[in-house]
PDB file of N, CA and C in Angstrom:
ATOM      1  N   UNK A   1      -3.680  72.436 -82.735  1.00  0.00           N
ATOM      2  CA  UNK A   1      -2.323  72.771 -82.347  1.00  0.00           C
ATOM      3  C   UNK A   1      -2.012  74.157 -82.915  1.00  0.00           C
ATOM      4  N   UNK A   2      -1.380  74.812 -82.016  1.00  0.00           N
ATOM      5  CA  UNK A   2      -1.137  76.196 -82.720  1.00  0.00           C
ATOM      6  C   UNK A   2       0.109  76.365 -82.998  1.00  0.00           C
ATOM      7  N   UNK A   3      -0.023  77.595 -84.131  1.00  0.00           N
ATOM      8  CA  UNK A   3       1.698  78.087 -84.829  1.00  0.00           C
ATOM      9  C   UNK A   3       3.000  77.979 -83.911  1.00  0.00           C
ATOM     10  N   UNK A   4       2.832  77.818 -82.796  1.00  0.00           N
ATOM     11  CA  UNK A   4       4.281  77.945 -82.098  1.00  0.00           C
ATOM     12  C   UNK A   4       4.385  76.937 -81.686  1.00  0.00           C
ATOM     13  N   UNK A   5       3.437  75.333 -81.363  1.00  0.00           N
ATOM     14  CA  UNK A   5       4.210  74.488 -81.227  1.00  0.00           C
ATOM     15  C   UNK A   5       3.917  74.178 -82.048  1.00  0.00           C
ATOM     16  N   UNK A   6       3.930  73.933 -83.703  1.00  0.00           N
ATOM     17  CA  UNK A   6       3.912  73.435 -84.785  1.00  0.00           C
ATOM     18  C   UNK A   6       6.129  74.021 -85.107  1.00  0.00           C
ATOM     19  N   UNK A   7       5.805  74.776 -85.026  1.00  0.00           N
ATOM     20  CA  UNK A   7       7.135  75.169 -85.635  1.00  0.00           C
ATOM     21  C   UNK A   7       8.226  74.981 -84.271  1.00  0.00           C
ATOM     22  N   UNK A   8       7.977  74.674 -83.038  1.00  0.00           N
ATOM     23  CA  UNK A   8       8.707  73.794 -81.911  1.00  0.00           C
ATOM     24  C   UNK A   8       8.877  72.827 -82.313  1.00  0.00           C
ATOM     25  N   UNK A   9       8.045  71.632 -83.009  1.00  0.00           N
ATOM     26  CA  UNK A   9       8.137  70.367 -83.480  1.00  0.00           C
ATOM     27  C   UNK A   9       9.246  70.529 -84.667  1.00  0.00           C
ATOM     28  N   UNK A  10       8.623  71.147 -85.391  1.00  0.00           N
ATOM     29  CA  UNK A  10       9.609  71.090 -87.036  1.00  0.00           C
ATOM     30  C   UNK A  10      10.498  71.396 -86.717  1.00  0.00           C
ATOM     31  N   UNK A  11      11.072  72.233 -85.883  1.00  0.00           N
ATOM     32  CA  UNK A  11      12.325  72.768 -85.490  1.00  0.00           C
ATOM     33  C   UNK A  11      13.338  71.761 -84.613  1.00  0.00           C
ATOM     34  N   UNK A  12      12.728  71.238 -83.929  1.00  0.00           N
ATOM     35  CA  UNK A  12      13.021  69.921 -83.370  1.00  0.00           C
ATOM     36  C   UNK A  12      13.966  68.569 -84.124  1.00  0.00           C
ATOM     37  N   UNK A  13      12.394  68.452 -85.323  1.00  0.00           N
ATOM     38  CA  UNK A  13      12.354  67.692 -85.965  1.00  0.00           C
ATOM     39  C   UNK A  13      13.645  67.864 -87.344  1.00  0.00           C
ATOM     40  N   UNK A  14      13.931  69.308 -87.746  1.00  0.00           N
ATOM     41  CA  UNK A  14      14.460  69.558 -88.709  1.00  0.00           C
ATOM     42  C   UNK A  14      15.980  69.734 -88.198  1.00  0.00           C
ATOM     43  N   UNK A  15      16.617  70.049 -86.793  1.00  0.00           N
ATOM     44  CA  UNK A  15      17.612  70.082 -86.683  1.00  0.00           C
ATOM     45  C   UNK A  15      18.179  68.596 -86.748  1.00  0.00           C
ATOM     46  N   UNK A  16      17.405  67.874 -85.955  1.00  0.00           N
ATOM     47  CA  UNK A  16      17.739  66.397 -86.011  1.00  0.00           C
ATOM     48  C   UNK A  16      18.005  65.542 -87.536  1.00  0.00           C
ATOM     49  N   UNK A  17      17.157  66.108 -88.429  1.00  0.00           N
ATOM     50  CA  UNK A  17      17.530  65.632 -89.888  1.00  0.00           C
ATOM     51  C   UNK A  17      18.791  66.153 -90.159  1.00  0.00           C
ATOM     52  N   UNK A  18      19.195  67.508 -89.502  1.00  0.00           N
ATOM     53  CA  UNK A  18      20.498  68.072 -89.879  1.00  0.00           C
ATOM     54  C   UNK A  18      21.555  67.802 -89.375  1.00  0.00           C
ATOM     55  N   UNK A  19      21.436  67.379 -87.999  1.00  0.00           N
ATOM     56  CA  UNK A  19      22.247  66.457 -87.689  1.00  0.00           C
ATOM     57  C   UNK A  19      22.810  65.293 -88.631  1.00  0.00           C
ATOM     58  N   UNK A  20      22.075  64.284 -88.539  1.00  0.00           N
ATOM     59  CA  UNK A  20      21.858  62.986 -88.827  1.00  0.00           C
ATOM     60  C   UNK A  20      22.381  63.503 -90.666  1.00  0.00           C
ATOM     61  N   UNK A  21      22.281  64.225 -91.273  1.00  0.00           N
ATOM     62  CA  UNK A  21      22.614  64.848 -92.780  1.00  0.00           C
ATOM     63  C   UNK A  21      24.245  64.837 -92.894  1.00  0.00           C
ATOM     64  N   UNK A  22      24.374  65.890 -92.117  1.00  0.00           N
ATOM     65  CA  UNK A  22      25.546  66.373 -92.271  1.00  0.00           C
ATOM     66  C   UNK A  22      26.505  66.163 -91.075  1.00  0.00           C
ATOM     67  N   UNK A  23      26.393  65.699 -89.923  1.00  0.00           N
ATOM     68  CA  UNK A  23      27.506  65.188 -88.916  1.00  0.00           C
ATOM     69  C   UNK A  23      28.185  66.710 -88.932  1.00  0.00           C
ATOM     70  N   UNK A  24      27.364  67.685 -88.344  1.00  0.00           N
ATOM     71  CA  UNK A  24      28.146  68.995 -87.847  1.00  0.00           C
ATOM     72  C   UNK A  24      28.201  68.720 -86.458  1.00  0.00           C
ATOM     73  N   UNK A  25      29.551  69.740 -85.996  1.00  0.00           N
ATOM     74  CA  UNK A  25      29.721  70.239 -84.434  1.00  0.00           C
ATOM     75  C   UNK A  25      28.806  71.475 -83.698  1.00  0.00           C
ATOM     76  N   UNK A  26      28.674  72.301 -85.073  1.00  0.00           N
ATOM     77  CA  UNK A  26      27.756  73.671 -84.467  1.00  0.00           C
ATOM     78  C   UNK A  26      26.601  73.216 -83.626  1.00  0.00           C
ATOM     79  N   UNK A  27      26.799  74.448 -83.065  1.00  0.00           N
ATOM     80  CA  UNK A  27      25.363  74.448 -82.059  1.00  0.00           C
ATOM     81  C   UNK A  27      24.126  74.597 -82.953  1.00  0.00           C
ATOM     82  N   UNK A  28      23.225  74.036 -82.131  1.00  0.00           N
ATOM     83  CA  UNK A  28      21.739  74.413 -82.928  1.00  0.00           C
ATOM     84  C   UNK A  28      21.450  75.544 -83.450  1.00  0.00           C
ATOM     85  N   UNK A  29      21.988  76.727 -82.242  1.00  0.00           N
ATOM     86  CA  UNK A  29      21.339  78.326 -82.302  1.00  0.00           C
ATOM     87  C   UNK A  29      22.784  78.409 -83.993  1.00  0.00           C
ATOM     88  N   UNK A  30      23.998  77.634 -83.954  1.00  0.00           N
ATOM     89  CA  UNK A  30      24.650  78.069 -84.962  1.00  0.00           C
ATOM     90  C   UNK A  30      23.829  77.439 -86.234  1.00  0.00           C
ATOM     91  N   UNK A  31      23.262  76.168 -86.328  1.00  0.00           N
ATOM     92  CA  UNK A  31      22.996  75.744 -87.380  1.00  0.00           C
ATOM     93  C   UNK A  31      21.337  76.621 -88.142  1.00  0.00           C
ATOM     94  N   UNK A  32      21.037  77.186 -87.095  1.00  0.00           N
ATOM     95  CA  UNK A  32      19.706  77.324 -87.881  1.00  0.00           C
ATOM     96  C   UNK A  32      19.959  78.794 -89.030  1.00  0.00           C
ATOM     97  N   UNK A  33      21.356  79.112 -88.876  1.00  0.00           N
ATOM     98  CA  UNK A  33      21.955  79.994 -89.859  1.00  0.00           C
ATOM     99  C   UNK A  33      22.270  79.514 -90.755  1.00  0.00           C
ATOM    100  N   UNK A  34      22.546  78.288 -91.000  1.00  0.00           N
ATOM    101  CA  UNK A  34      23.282  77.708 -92.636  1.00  0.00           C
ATOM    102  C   UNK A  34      22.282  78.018 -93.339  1.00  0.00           C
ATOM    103  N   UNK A  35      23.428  77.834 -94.666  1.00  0.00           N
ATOM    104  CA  UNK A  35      22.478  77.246 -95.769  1.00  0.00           C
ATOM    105  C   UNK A  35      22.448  76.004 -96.526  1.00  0.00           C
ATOM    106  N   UNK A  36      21.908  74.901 -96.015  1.00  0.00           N
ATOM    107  CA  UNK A  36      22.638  73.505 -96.983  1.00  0.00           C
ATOM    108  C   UNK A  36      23.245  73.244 -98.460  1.00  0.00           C
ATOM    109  N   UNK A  37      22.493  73.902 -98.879  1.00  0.00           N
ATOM    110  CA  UNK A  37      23.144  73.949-100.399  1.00  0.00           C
ATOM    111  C   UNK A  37      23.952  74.818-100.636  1.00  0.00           C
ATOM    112  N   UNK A  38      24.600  75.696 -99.879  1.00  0.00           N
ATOM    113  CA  UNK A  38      25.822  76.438 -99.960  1.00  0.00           C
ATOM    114  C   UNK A  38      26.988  75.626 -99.199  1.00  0.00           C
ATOM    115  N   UNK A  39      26.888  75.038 -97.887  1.00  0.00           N
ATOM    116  CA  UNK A  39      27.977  74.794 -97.440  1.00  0.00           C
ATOM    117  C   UNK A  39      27.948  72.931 -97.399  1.00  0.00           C
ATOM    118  N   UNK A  40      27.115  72.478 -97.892  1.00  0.00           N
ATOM    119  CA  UNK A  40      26.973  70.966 -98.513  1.00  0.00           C
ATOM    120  C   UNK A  40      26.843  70.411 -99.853  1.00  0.00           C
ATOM    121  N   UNK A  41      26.924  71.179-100.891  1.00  0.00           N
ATOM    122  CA  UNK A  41      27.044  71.209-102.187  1.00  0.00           C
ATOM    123  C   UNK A  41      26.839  69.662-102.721  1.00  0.00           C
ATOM    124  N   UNK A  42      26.663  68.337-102.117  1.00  0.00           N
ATOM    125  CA  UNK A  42      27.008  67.381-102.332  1.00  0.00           C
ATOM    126  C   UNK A  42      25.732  66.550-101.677  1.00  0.00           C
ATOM    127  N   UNK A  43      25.157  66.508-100.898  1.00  0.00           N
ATOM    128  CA  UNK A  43      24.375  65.925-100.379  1.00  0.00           C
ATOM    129  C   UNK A  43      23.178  66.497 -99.761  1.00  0.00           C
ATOM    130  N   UNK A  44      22.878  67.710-100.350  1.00  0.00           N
ATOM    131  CA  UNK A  44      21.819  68.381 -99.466  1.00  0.00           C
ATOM    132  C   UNK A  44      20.435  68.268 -99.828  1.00  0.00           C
ATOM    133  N   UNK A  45      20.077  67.721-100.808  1.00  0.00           N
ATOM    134  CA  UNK A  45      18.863  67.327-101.526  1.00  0.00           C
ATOM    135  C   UNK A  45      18.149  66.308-100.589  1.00  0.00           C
ATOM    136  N   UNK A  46      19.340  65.622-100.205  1.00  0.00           N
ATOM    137  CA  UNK A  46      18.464  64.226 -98.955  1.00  0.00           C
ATOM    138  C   UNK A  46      17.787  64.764 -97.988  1.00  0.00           C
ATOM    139  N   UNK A  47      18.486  66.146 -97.155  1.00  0.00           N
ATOM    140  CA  UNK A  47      18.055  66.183 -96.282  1.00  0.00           C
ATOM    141  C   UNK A  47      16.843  66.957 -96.164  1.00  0.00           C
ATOM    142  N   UNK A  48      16.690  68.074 -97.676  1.00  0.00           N
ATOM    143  CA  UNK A  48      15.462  68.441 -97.726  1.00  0.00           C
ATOM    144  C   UNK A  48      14.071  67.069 -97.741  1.00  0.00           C
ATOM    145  N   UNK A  49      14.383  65.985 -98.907  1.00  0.00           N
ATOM    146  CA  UNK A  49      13.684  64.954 -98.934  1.00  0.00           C
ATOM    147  C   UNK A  49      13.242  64.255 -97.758  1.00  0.00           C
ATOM    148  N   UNK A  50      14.216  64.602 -97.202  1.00  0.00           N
ATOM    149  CA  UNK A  50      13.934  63.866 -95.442  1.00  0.00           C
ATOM    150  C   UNK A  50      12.868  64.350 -94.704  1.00  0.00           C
ATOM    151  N   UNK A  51      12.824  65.696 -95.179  1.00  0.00           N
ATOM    152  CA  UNK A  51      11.995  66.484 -94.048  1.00  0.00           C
ATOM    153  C   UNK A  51      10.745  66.610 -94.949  1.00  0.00           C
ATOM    154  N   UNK A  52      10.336  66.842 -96.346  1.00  0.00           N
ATOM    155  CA  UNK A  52       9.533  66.386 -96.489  1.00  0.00           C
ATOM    156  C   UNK A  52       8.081  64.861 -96.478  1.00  0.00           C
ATOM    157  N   UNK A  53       9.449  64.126 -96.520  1.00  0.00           N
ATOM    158  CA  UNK A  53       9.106  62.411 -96.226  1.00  0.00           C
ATOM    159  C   UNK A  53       8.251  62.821 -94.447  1.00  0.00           C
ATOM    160  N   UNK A  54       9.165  63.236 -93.760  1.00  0.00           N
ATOM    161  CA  UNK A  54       8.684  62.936 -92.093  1.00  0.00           C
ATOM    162  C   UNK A  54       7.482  64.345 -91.542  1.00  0.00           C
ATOM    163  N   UNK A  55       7.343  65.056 -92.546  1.00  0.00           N
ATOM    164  CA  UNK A  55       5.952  65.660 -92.531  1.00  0.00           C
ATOM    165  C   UNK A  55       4.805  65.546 -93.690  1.00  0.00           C
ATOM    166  N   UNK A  56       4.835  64.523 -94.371  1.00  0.00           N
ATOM    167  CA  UNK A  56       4.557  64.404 -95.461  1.00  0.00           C
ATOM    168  C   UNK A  56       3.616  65.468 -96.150  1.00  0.00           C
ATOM    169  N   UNK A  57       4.575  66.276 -96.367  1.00  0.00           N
ATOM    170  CA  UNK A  57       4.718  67.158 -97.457  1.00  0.00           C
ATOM    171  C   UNK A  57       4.913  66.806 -99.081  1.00  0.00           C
ATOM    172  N   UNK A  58       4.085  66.675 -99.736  1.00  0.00           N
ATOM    173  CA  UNK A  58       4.626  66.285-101.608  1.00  0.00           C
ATOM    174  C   UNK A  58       5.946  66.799-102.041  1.00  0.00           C
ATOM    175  N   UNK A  59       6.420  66.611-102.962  1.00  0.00           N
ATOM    176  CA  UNK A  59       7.985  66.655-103.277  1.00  0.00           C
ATOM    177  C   UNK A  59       7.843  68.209-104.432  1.00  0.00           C
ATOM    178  N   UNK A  60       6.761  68.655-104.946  1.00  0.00           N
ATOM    179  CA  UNK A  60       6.408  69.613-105.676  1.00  0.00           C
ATOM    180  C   UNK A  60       6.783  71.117-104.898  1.00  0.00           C
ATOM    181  N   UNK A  61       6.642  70.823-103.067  1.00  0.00           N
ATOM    182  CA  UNK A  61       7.328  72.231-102.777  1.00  0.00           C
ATOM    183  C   UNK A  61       8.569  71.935-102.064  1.00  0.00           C
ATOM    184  N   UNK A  62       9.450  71.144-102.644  1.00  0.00           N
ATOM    185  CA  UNK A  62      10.608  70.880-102.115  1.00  0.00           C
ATOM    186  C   UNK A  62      11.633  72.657-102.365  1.00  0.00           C
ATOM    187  N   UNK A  63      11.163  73.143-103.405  1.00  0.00           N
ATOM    188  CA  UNK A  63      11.948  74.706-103.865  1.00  0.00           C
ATOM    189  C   UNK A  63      11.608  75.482-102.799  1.00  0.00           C
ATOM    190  N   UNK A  64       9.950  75.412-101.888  1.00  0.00           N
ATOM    191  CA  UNK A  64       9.661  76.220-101.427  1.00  0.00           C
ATOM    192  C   UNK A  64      10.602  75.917 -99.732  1.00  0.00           C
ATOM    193  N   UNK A  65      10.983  74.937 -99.652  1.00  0.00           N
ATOM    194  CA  UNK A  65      11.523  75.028 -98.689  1.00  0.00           C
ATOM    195  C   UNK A  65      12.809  75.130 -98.078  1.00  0.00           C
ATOM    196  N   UNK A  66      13.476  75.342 -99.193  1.00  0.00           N
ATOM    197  CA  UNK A  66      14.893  75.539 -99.665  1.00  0.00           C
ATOM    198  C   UNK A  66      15.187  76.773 -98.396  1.00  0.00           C
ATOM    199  N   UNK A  67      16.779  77.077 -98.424  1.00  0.00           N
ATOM    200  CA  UNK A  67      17.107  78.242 -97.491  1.00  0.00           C
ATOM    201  C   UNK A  67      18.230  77.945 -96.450  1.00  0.00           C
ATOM    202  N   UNK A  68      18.137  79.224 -95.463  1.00  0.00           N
ATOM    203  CA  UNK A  68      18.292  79.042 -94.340  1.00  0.00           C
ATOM    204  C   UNK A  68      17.709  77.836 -93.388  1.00  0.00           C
ATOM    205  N   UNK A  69      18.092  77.346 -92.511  1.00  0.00           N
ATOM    206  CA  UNK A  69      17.881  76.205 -91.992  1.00  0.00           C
ATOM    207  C   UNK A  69      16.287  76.893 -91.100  1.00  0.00           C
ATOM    208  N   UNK A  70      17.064  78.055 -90.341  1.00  0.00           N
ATOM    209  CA  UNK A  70      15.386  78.850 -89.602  1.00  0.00           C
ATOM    210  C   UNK A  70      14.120  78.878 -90.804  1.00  0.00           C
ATOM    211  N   UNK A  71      14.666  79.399 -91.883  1.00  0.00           N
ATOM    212  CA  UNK A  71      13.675  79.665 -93.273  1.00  0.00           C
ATOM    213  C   UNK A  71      12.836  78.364 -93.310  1.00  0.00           C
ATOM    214  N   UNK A  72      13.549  77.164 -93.613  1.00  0.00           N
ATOM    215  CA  UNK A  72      13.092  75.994 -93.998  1.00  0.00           C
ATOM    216  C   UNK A  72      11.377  75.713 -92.568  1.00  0.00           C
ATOM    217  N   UNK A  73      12.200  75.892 -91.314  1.00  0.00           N
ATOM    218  CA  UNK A  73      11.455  75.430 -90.435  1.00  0.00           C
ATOM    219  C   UNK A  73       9.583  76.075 -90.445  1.00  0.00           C
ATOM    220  N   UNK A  74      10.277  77.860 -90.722  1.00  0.00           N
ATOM    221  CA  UNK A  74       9.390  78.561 -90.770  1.00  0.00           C
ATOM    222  C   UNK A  74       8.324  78.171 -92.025  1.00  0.00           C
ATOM    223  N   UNK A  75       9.391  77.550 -93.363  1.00  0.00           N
ATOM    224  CA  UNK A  75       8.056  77.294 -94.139  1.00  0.00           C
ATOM    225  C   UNK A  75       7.628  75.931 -94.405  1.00  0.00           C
ATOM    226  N   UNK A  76       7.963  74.945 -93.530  1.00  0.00           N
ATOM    227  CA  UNK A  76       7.933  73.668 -93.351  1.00  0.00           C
ATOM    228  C   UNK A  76       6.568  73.773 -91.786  1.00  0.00           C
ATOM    229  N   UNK A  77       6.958  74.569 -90.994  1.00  0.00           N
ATOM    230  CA  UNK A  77       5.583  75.189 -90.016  1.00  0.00           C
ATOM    231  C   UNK A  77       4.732  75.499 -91.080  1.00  0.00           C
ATOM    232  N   UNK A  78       4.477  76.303 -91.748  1.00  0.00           N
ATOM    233  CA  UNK A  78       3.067  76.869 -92.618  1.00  0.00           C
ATOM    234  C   UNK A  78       2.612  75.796 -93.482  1.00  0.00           C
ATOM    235  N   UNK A  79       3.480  75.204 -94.497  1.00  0.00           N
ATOM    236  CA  UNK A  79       2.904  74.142 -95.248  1.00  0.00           C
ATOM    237  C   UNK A  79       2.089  73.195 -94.209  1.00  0.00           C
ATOM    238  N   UNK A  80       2.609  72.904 -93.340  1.00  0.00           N
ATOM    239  CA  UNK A  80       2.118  71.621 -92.643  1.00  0.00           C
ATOM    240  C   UNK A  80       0.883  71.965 -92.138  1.00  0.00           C
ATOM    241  N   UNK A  81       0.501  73.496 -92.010  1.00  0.00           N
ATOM    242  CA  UNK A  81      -0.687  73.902 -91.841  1.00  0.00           C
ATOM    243  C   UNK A  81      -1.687  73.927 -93.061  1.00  0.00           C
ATOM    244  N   UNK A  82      -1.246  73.772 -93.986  1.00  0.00           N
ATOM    245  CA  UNK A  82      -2.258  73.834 -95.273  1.00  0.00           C
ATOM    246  C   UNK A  82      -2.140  73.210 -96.143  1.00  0.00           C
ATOM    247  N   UNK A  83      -1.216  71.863 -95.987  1.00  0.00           N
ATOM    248  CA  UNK A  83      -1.699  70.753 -96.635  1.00  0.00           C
ATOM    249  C   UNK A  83      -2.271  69.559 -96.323  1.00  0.00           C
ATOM    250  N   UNK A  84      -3.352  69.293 -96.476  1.00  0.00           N
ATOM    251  CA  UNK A  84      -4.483  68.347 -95.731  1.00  0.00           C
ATOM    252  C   UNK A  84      -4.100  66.859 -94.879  1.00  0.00           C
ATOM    253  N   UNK A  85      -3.290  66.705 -95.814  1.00  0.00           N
ATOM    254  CA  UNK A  85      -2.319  65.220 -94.985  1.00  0.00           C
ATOM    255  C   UNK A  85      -1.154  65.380 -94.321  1.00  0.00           C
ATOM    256  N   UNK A  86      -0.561  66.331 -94.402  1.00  0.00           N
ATOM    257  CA  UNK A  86       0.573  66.989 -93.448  1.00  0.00           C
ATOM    258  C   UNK A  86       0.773  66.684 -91.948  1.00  0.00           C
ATOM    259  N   UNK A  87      -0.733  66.901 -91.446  1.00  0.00           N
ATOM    260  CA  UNK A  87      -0.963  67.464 -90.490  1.00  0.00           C
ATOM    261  C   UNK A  87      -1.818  66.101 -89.530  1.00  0.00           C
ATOM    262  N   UNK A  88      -2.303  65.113 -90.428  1.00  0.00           N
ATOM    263  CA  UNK A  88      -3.295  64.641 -89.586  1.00  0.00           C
ATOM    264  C   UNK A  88      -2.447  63.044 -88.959  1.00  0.00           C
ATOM    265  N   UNK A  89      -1.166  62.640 -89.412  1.00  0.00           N
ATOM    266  CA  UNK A  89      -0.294  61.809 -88.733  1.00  0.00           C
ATOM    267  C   UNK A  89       0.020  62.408 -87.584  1.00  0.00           C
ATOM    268  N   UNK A  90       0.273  63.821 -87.206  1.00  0.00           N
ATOM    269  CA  UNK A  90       0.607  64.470 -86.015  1.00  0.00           C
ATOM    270  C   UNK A  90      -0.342  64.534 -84.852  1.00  0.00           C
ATOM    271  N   UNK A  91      -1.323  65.237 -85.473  1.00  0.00           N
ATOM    272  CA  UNK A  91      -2.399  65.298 -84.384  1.00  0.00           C
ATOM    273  C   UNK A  91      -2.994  64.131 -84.297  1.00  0.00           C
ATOM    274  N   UNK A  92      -3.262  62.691 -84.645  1.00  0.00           N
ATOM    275  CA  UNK A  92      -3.492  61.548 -84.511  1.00  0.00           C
ATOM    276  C   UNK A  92      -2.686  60.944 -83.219  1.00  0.00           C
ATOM    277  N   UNK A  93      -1.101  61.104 -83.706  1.00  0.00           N
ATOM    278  CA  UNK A  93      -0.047  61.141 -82.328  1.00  0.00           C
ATOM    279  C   UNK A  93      -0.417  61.678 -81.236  1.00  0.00           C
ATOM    280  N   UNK A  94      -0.545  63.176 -81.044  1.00  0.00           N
ATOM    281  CA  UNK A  94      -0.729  63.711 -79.827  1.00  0.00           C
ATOM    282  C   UNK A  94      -2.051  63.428 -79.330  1.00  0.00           C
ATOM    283  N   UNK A  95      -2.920  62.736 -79.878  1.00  0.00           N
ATOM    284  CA  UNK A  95      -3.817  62.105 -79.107  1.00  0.00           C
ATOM    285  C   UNK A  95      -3.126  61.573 -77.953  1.00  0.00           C
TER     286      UNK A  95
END
């Protein structure tokens, strides 16, 4: 699978956690500008946890994925490329 639909999926995948997080009205193209821990001060730790849980990603680069909501996707795309178990629940699927 290559870099652009890897980060189609996460992007997919990560607005929908943001949804389901925070019960916003913004549009997608608005949300991928936040920053959760600036304008959720209260609950935003879940939704990083979330998105690590559903790419299983370890909880050790939960810092690295911190950010902008686009940021997160972009480094939630790369991890999932270079951590060995990340990746192989997915491509198992698209079988």
């Amino acid at each position: 699978m290559d870099t652009i639909e890897k980060e189609r999926i996460v992007k997919k995948n990560v607005l929908e956690i943001f949804k389901e997080n925070f019960n916003v009205a913004q549009t997608d193209d608005e949300i991928l500008d936040i920053k959760p821990e600036k304008e959720f001060s209260s609950n935003y730790m879940g939704y990083y946890e979330s998105i690590l849980d559903i790419f299983l990603i370890e909880d050790n680069h939960i810092d690295t994925i911190t950010g902008t909501v686009k940021d997160t996707i972009k480094k939630v795309a790369e991890l999932w490329s270079i951590i060995p178990n990340s990746s192989a629940t997915w491509e198992w699927q698209m079988q």
